[in-house]
C-alpha atoms as a PDB file:
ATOM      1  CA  UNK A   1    -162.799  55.847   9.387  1.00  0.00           C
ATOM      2  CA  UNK A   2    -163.922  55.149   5.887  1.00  0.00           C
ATOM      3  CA  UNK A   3    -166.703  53.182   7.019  1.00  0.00           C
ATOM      4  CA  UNK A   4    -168.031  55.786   9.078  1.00  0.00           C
ATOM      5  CA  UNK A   5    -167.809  58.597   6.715  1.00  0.00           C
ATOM      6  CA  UNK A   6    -169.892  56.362   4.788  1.00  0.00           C
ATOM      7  CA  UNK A   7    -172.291  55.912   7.043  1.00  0.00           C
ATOM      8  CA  UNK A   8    -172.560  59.962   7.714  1.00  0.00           C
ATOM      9  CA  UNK A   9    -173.073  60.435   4.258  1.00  0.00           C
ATOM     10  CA  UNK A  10    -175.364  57.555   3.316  1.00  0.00           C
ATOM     11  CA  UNK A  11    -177.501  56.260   6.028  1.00  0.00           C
ATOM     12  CA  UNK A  12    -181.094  57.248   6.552  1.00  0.00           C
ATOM     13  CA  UNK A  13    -182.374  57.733  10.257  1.00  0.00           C
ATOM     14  CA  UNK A  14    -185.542  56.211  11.653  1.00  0.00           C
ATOM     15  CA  UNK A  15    -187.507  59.306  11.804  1.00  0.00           C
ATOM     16  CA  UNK A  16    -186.691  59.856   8.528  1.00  0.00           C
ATOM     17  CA  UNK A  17    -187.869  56.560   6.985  1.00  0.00           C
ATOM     18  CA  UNK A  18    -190.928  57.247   9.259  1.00  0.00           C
ATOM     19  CA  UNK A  19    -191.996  60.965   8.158  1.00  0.00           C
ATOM     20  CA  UNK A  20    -191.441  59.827   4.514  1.00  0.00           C
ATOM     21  CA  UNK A  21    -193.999  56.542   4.993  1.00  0.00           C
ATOM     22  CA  UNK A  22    -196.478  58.951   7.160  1.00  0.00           C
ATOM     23  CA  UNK A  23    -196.269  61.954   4.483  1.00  0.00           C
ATOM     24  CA  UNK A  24    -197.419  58.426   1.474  1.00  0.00           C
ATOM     25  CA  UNK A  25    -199.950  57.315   4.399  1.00  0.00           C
ATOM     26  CA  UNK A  26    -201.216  59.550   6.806  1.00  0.00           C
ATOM     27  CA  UNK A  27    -203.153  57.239   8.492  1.00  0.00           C
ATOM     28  CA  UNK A  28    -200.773  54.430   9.015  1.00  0.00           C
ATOM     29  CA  UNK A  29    -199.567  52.999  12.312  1.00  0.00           C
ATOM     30  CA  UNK A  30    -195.482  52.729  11.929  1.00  0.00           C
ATOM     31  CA  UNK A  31    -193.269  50.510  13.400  1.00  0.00           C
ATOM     32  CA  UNK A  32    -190.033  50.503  12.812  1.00  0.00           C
ATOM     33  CA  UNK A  33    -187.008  48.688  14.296  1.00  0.00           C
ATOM     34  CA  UNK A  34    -183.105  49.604  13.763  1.00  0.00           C
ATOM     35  CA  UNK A  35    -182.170  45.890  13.141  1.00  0.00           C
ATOM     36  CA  UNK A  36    -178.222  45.569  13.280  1.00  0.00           C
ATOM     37  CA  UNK A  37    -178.062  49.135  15.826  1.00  0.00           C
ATOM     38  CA  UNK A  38    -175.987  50.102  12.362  1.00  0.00           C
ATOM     39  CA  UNK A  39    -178.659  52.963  10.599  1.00  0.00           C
ATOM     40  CA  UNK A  40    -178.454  51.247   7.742  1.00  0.00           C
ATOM     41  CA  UNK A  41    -180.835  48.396   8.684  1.00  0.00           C
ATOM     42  CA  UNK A  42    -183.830  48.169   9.491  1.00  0.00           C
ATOM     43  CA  UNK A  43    -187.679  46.360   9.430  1.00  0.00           C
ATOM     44  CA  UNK A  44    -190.613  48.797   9.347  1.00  0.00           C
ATOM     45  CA  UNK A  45    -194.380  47.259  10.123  1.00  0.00           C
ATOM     46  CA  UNK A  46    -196.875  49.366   7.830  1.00  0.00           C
ATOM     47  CA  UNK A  47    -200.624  49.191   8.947  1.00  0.00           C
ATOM     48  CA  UNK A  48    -202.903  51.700   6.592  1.00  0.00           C
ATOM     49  CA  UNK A  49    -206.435  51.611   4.851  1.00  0.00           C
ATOM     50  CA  UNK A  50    -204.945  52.046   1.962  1.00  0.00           C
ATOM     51  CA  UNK A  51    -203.433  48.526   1.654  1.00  0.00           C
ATOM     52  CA  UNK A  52    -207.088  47.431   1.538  1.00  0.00           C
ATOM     53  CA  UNK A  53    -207.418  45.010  -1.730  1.00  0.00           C
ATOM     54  CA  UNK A  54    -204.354  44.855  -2.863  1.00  0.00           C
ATOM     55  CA  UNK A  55    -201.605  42.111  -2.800  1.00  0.00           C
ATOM     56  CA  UNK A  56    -198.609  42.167  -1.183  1.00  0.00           C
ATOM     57  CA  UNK A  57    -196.277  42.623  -3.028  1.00  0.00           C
ATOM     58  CA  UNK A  58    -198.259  45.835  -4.427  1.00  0.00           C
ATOM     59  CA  UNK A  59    -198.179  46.804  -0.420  1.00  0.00           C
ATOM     60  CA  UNK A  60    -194.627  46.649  -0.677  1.00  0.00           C
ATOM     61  CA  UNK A  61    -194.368  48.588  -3.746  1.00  0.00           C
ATOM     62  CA  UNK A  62    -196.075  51.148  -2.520  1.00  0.00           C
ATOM     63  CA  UNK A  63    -193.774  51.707   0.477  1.00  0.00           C
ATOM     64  CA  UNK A  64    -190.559  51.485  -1.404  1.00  0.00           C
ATOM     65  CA  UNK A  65    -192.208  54.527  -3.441  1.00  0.00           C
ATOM     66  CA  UNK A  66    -192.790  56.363  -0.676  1.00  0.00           C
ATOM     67  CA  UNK A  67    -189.413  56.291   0.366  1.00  0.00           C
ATOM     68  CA  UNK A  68    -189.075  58.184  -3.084  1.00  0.00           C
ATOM     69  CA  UNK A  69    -185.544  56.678  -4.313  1.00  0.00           C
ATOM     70  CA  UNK A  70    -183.954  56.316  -0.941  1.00  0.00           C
ATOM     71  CA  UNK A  71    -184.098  53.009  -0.986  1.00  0.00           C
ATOM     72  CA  UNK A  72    -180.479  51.335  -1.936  1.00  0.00           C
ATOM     73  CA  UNK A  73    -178.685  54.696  -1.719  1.00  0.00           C
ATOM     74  CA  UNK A  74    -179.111  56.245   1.366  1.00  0.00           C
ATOM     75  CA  UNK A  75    -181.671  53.672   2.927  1.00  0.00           C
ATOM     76  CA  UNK A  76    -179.351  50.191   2.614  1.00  0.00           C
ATOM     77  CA  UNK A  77    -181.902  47.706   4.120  1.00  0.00           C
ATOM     78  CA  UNK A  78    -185.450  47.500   4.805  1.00  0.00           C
ATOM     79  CA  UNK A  79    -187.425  44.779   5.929  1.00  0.00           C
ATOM     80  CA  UNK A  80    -191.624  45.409   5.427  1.00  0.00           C
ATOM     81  CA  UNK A  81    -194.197  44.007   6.998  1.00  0.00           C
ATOM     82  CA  UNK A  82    -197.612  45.800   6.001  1.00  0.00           C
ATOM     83  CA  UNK A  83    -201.532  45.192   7.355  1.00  0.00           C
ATOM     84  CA  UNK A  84    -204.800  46.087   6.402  1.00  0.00           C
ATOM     85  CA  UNK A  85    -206.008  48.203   8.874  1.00  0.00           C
END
């Protein structure tokens, strides 16, 4: 029972994670994959423009900020793949 209280409280749904990456990149294609069937991991496939030039790791960066302090409170896991569109 604790565990799922916890999880009512603290997990982040897939739509969610997706309207706060579209809302940082409007033109991105989003993929994104509930990895354990848990809500509390998952992967999430970025393509955008807006990637263009930059390394990964800034790619990454840049979609952890859009998640705007989600990530590690109520977003647990994320795996991210991004592209260049």
């Amino acid at each position: 029972m604790v565990k799922r209280l916890y999880e009512l409280t603290m997990a982040m749904n897939l739509k969610e994670i997706e309207k706060y990456i579209k809302e940082a990149f409007p033109d991105a294609l989003i993929e994104i994959q509930d990895l354990a069937g848990d809500g509390n991991h998952y992967s999430a496939t970025v393509t955008s423009s807006q990637f263009s030039g930059k390394s990964k790791i800034e790619q990454h960066k840049m979609v952890y900020n859009s998640l705007k302090g989600k990530m590690g409170n109520e977003l647990h896991a994320l795996a991210i793949k991004t592209k260049e569109q």
